[in-house]
Protein backbone atom coordinates (compact mmCIF):
# COMPACT_ATOMS: atom_id res chain seq x y z
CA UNK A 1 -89.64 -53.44 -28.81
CA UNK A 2 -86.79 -51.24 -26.87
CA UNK A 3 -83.58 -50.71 -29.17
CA UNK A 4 -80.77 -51.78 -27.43
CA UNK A 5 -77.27 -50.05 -27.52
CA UNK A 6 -75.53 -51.11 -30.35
CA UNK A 7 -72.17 -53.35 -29.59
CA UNK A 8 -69.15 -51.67 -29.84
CA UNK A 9 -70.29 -48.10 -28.84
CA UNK A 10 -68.03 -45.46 -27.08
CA UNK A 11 -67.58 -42.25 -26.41
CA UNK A 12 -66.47 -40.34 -29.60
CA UNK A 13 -62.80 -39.29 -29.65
CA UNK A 14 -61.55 -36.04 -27.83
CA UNK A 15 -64.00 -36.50 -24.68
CA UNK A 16 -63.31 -33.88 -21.27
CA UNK A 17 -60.85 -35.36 -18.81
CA UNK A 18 -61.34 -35.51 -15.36
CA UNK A 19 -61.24 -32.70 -13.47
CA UNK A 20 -58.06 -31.98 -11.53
CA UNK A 21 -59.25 -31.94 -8.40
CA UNK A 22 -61.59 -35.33 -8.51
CA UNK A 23 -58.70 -36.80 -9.76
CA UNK A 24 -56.81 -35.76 -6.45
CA UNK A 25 -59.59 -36.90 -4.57
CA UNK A 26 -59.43 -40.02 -6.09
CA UNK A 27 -56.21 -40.95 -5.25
CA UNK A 28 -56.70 -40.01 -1.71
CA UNK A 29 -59.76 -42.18 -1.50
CA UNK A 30 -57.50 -44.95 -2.67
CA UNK A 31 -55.42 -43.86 -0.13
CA UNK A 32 -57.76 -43.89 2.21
CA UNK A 33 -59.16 -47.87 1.29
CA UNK A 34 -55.11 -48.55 1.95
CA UNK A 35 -55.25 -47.26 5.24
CA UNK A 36 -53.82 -44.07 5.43
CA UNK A 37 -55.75 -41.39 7.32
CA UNK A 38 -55.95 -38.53 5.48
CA UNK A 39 -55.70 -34.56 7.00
CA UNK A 40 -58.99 -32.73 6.40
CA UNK A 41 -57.37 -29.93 4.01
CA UNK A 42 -60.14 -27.63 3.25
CA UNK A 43 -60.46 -23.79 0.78
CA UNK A 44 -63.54 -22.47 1.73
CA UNK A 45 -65.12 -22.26 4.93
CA UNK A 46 -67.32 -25.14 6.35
CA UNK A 47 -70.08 -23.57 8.27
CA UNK A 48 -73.41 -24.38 10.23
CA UNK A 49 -75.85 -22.16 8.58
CA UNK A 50 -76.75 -19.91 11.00
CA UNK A 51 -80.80 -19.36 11.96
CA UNK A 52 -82.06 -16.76 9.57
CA UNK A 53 -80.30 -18.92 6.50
CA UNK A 54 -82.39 -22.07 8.15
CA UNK A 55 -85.48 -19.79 8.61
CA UNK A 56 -85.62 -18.34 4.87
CA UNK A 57 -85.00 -22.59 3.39
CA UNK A 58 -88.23 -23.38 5.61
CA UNK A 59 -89.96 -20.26 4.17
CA UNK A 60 -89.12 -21.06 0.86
CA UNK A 61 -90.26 -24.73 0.48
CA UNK A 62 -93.86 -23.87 1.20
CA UNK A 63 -93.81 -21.27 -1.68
CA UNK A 64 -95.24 -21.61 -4.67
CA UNK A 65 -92.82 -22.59 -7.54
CA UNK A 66 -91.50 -19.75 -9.46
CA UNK A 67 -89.45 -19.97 -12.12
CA UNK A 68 -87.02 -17.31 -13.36
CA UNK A 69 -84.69 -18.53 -15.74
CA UNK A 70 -82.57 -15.23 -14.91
CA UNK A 71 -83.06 -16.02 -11.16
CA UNK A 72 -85.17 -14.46 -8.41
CA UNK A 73 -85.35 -11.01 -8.85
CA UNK A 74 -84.93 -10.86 -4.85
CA UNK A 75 -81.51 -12.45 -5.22
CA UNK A 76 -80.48 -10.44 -8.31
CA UNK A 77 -81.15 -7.12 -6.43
CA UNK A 78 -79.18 -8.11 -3.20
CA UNK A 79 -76.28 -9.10 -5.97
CA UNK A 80 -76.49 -5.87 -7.32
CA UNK A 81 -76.67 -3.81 -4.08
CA UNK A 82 -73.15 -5.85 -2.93
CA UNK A 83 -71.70 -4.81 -5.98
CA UNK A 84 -72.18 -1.36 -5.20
CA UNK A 85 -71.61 -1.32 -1.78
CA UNK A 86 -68.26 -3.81 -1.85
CA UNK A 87 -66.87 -2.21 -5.49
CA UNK A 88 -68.67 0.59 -6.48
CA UNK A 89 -70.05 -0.72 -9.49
CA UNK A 90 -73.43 0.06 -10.95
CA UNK A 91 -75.11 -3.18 -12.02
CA UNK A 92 -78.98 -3.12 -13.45
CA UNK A 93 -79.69 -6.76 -11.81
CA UNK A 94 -82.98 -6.75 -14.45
CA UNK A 95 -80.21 -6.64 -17.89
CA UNK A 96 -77.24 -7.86 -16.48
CA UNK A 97 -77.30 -10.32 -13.87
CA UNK A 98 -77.73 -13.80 -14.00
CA UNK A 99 -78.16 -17.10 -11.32
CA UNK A 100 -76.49 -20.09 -12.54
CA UNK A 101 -75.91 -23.66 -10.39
CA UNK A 102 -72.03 -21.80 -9.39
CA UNK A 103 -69.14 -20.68 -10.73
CA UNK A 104 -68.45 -23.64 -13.17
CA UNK A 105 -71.95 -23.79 -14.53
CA UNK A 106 -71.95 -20.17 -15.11
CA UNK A 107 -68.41 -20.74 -17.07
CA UNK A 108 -69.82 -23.19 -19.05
CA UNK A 109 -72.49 -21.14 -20.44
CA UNK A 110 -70.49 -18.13 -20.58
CA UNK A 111 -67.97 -20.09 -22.50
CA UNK A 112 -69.98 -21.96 -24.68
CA UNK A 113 -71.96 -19.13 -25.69
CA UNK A 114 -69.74 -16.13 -26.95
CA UNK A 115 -66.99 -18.88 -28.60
CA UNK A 116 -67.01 -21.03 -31.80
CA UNK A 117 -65.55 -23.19 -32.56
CA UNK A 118 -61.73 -22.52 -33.56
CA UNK A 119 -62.17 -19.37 -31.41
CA UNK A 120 -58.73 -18.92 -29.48
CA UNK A 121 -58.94 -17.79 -25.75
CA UNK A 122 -55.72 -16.73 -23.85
CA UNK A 123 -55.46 -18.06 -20.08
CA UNK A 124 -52.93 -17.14 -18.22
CA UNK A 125 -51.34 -20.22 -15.93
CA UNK A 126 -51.42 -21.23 -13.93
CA UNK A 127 -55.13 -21.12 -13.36
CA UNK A 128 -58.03 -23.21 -12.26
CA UNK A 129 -59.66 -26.05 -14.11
CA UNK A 130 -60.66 -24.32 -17.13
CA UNK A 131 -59.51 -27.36 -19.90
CA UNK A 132 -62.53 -29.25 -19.89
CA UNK A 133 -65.00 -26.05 -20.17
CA UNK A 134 -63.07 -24.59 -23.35
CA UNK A 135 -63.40 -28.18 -24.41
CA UNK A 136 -66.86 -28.22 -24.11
CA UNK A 137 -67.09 -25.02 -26.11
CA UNK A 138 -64.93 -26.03 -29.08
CA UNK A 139 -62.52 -23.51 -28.36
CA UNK A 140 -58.60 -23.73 -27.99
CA UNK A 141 -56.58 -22.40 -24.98
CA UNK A 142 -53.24 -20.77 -25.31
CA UNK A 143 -51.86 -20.62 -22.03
CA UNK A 144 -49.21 -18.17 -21.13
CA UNK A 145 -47.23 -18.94 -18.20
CA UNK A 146 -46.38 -16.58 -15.76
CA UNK A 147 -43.07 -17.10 -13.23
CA UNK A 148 -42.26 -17.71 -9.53
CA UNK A 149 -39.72 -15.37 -9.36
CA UNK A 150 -42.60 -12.73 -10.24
CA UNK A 151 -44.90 -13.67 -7.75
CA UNK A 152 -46.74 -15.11 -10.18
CA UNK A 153 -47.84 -11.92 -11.47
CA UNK A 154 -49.83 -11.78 -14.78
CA UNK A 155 -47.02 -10.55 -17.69
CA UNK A 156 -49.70 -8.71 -19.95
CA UNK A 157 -47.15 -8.23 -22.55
CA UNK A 158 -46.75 -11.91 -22.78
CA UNK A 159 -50.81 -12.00 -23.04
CA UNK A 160 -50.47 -9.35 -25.83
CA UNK A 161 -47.87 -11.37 -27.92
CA UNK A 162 -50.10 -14.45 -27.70
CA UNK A 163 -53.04 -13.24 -29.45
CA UNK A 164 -53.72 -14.26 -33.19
CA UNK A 165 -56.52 -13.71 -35.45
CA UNK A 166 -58.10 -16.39 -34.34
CA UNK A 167 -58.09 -15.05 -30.55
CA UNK A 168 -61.65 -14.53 -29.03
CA UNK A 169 -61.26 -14.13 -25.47
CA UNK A 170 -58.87 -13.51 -22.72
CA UNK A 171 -59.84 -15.91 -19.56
CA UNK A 172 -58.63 -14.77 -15.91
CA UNK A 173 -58.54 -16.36 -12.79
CA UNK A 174 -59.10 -13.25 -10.07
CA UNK A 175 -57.58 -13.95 -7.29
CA UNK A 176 -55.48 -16.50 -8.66
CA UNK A 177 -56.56 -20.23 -7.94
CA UNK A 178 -54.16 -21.98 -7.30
CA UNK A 179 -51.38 -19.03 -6.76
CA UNK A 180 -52.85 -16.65 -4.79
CA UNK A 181 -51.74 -13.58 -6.87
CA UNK A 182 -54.02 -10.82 -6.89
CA UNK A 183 -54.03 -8.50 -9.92
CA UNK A 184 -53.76 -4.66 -8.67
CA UNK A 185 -55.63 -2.55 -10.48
CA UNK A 186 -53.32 -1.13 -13.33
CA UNK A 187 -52.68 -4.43 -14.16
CA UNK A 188 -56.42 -5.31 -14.52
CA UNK A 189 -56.50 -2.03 -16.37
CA UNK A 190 -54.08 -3.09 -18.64
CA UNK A 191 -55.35 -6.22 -19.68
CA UNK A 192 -58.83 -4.45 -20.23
CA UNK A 193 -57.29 -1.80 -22.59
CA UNK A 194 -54.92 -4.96 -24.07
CA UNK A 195 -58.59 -6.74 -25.01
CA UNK A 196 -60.04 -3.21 -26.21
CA UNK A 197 -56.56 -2.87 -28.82
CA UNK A 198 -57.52 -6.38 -29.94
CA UNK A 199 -61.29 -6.83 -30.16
CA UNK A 200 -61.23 -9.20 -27.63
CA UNK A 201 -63.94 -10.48 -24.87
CA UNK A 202 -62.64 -10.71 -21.31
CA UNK A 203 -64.28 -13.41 -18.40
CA UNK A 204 -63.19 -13.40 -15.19
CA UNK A 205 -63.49 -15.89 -12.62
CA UNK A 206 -63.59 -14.08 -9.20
CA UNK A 207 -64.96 -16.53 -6.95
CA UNK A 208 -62.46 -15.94 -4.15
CA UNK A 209 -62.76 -11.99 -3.81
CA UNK A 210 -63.44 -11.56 -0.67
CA UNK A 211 -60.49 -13.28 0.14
CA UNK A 212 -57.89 -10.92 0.46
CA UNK A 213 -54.61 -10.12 2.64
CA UNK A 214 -52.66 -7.23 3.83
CA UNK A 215 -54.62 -4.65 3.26
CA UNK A 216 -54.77 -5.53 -0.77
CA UNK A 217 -58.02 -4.75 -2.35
CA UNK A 218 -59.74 -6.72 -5.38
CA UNK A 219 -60.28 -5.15 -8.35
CA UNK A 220 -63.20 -6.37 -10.48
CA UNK A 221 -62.70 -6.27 -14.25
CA UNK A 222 -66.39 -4.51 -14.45
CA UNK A 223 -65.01 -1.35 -13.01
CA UNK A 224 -63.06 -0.89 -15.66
CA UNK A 225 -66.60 -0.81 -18.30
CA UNK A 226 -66.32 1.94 -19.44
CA UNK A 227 -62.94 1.52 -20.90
CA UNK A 228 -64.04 -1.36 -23.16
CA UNK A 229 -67.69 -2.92 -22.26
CA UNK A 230 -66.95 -6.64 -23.57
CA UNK A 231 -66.60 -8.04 -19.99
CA UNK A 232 -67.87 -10.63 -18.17
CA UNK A 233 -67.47 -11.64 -14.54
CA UNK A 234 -68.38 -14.97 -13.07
CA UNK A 235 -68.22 -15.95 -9.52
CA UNK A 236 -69.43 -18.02 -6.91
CA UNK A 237 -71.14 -17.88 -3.22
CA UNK A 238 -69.67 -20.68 -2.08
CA UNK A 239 -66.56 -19.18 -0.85
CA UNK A 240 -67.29 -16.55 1.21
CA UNK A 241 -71.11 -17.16 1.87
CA UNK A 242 -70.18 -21.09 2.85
CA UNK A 243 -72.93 -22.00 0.29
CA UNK A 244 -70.61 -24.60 -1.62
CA UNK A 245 -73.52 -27.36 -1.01
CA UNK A 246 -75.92 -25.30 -2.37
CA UNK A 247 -74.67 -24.58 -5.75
CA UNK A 248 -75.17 -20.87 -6.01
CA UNK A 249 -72.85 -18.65 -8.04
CA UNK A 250 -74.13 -15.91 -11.15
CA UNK A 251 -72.90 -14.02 -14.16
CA UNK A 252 -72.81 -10.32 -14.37
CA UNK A 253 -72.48 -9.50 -18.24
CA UNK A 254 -73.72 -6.76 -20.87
CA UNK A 255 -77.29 -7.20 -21.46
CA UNK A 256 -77.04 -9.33 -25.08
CA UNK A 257 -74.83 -11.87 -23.44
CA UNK A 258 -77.14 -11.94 -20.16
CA UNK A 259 -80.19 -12.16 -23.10
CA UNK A 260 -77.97 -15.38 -24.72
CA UNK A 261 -77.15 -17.03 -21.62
CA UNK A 262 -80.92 -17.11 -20.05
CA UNK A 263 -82.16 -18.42 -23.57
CA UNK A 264 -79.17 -21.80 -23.39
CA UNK A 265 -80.22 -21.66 -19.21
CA UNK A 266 -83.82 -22.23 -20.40
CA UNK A 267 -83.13 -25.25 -22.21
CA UNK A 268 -80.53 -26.87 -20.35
CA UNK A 269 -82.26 -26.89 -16.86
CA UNK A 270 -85.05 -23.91 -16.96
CA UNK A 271 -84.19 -22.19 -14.18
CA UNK A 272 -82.12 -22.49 -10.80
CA UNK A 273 -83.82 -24.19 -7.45
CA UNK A 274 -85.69 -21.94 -5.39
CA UNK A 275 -85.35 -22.65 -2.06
CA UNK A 276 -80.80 -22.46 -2.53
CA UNK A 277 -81.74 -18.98 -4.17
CA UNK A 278 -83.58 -17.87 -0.92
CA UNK A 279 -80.49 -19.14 1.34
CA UNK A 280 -78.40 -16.87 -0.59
CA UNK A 281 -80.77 -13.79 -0.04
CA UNK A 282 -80.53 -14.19 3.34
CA UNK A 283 -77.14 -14.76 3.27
CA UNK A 284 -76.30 -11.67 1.26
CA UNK A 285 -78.88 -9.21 3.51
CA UNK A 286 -78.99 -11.05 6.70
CA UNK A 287 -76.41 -10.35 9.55
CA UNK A 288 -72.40 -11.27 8.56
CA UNK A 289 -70.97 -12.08 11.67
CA UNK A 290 -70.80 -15.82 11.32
CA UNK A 291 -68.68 -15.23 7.84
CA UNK A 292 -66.68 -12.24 8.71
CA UNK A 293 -65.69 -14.06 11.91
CA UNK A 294 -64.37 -17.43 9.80
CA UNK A 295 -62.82 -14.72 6.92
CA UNK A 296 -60.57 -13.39 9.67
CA UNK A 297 -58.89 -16.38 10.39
CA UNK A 298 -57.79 -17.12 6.93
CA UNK A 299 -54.83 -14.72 6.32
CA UNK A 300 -53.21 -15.81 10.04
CA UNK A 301 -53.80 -19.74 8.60
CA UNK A 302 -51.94 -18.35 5.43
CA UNK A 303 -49.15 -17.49 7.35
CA UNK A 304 -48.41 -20.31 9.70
CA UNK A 305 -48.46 -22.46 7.04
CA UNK A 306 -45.99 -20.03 4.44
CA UNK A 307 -43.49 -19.40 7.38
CA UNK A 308 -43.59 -23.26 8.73
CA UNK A 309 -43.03 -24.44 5.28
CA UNK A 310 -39.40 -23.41 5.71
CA UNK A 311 -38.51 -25.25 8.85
CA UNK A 312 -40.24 -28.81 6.64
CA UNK A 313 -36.66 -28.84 4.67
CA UNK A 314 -39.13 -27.51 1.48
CA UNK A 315 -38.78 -24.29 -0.46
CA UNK A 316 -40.84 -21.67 0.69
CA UNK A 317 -43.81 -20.43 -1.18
CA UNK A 318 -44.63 -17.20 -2.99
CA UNK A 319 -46.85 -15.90 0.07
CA UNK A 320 -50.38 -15.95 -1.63
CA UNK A 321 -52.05 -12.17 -1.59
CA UNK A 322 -55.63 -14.08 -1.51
CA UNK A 323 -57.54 -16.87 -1.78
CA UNK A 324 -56.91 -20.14 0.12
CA UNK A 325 -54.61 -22.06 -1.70
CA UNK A 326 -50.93 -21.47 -2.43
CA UNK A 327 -48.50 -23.62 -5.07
CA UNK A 328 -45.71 -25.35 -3.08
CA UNK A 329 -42.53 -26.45 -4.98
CA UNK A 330 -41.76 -30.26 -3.79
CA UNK A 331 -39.37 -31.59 -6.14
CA UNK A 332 -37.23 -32.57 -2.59
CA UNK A 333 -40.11 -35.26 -2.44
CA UNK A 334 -39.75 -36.92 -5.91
CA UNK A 335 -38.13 -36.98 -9.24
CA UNK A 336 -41.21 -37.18 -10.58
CA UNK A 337 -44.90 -36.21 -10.33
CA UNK A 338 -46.06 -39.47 -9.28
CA UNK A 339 -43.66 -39.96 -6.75
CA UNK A 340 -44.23 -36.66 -4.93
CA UNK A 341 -47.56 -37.31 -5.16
CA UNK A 342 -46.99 -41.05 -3.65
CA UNK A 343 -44.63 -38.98 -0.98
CA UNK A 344 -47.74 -36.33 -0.17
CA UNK A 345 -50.36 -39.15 0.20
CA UNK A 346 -48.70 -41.66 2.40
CA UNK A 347 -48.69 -39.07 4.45
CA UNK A 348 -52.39 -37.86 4.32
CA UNK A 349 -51.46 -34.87 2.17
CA UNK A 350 -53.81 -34.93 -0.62
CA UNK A 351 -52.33 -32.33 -3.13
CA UNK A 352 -53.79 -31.45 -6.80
CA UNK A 353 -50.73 -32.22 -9.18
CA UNK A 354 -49.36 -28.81 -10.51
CA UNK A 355 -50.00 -30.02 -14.03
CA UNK A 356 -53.78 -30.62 -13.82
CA UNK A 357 -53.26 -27.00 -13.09
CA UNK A 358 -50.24 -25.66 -15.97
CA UNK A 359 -48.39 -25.21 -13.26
CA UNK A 360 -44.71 -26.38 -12.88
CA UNK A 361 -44.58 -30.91 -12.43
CA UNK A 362 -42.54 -30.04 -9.46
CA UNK A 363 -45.11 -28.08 -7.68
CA UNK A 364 -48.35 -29.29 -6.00
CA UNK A 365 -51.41 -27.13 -4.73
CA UNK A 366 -52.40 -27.03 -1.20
CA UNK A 367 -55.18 -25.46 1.19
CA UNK A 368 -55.15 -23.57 3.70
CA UNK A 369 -58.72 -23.12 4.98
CA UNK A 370 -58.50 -25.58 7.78
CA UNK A 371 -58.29 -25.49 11.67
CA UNK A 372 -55.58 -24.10 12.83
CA UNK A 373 -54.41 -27.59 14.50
CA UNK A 374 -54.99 -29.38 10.91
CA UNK A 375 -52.56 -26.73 9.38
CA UNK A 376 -50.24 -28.08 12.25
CA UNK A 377 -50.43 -31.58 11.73
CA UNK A 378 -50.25 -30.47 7.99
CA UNK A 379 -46.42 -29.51 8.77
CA UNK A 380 -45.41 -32.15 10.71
CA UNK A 381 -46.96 -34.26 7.46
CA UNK A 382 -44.57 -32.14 5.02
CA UNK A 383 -41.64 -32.76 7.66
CA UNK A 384 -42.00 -36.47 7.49
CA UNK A 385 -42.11 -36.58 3.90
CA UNK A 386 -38.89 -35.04 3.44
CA UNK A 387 -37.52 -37.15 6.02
CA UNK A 388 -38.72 -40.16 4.35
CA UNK A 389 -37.13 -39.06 1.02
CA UNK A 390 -34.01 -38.44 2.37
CA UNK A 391 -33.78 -41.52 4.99
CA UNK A 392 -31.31 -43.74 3.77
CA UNK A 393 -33.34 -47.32 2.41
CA UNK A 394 -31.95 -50.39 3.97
């Protein structure tokens, strides 16, 4: 006879929350069911995949299975040869690399390998969704804000006063989701010799690295190994490489952690498909064009939206130095976070609130990857909501 579930069982206390950004998407599919018609705000690039991406997927699903629980070795070599090419970094892709189903899968085993339980891990805010995945890990963040009037600049002295005994890690956002603040390289530096003083490990979320502005170059934590070797870098090719639907992204890591994470990969799903691994070789050997072409838009979108924020009636933005997102202060909407979010989304704005990101109530993250004629009506949306919170109510 099948056991049943017994009555009255529920999750145990202290379950994740939702994730910021379903939680905005949410709301604006509510909105959405109430008839508003919501702008198309897009990060990353939405892309046809062009022929030899299509050619390699109809390859691949007429191999035979193989399963690498590190990834193919194909995909882990072209990984290793960007590295060197892009960043000069020297990266054995047999040791140190590893495929994982993106950037938040590969945190999640990152995270929930090299912390206990107890273990303290500094993040600097504001920062991506990270809250659920230290969660998952029994760790506890200690988030250290940094300030608008800096740019939003890391304050590594601030990281430095924050750590304890119990501190295990140091977790960066690089570029900065959702601020757009790129660390230069003596601050990197800094925070790598700041870990070293401390005994601490340092991961490093770099999914949006190729997207950078005005001439400002990434600088990868790795390149600072031999300095202090406890670091680990996890990214995604959904960004740049328009694989988001795919669910590619991998871990680069010293060899013992790489060892670790392949063991808890093996359990938890064996390996990583095929076939998405052999779109991503072809998208990191084949021909660029079709990306470098959609990259070069993105830091002209950045800056019709920062300079036609001004003429909405709203405080301009720090002007982000990469990615595709950039925090906008809209406390003109609302007195509180609900009704600037209520001002944003009867207006098709849908906006992540800047708490679900430890950023300031007042501020709300938006995107900037869109068509240039989206980022239009995207203004004229911002202009009506301040004229609808300053309209005087009959």
């Amino acid at each position: 006879m099948q056991r049943g579930i017994r009555s009255g069982w529920a999750l145990p206390a202290g379950g994740v929350p939702a994730m910021g950004a379903m939680l905005t998407r949410d709301r604006a599919a509510q909105s959405v069911r109430d008839g508003v018609r919501m702008l198309p705000l897009v990060g990353a690039p939405v892309l046809p995949m062009p022929e030899h991406v299509r050619r390699a997927v109809a390859e691949a699903m007429n191999l035979p299975d193989r399963r690498d629980s590190r990834g193919l070795p194909e995909l882990r070599a072209a990984i290793a040869a960007e590295l060197e090419r892009d960043n000069g970094l020297q990266v054995d892709p047999e040791r140190r690399v590893l495929i994982t189903h993106g950037a938040m899968h590969g945190l999640s085993l990152v995270l929930r390998t090299v912390l206990a339980p107890g273990d303290e891990v500094i993040v600097p805010t504001p920062t991506f969704f990270f809250d659920g995945l230290l969660r998952e890990a029994g760790a506890r963040p200690v988030y250290v804000g940094s300030h608008e009037r800096d740019g939003w600049a890391l304050d590594v002295a601030s990281l430095e006063a924050a750590v304890t005994p119990h501190t295990r890690a140091v977790l960066l956002c690089n570029p900065n989701n959702p601020t757009g603040n790129l660390p230069d390289a003596a601050t990197i530096a800094a925070v790598v010799d700041m870990a070293g003083r401390h005994g601490l490990v340092v991961i490093s979320d770099d999914s949006w690295q190729h997207f950078t502005f005005d001439g400002r170059q990434y600088q990868p934590v790795e390149s600072f190994a031999g300095r202090w070797p406890h670091l680990i870098t996890v990214t995604s090719l959904s960004k740049y490489y328009a694989l988001a639907t795919w669910r590619v992204g991998y871990v680069v890591a010293p060899p013992s952690i790489v060892d670790a994470l392949e063991r808890r990969l093996q359990w938890e799903a064996v390996c990583c498909g095929a076939v998405p691994q052999h779109a991503a070789v072809a998208a990191l050997t084949g021909p660029r064009d079709w990306l470098d072409g959609a990259l070069s838009t993105y830091q002209a979108k950045r800056d019709l939206v920062c300079d036609g924020i001004a003429a909405t009636g709203l405080t301009p933005p720090v002007r982000p130095e990469a990615g595709a997102f950039l925090l906008l202060d809209c406390a003109r909407l609302g007195a509180t976070p609900a009704d600037i979010d209520r001002a944003l989304l009867s207006n098709g704005i849908a906006a992540v609130r800047g708490a679900d990101m430890h950023a300031p109530d007042t501020h709300v993250r938006l995107t900037f990857g869109s068509d240039v004629e989206v980022l239009r009506n995207l203004l004229r949306a911002l202009t009506r909501a301040v004229q609808d919170t300053t309209r005087p109510h009959p």
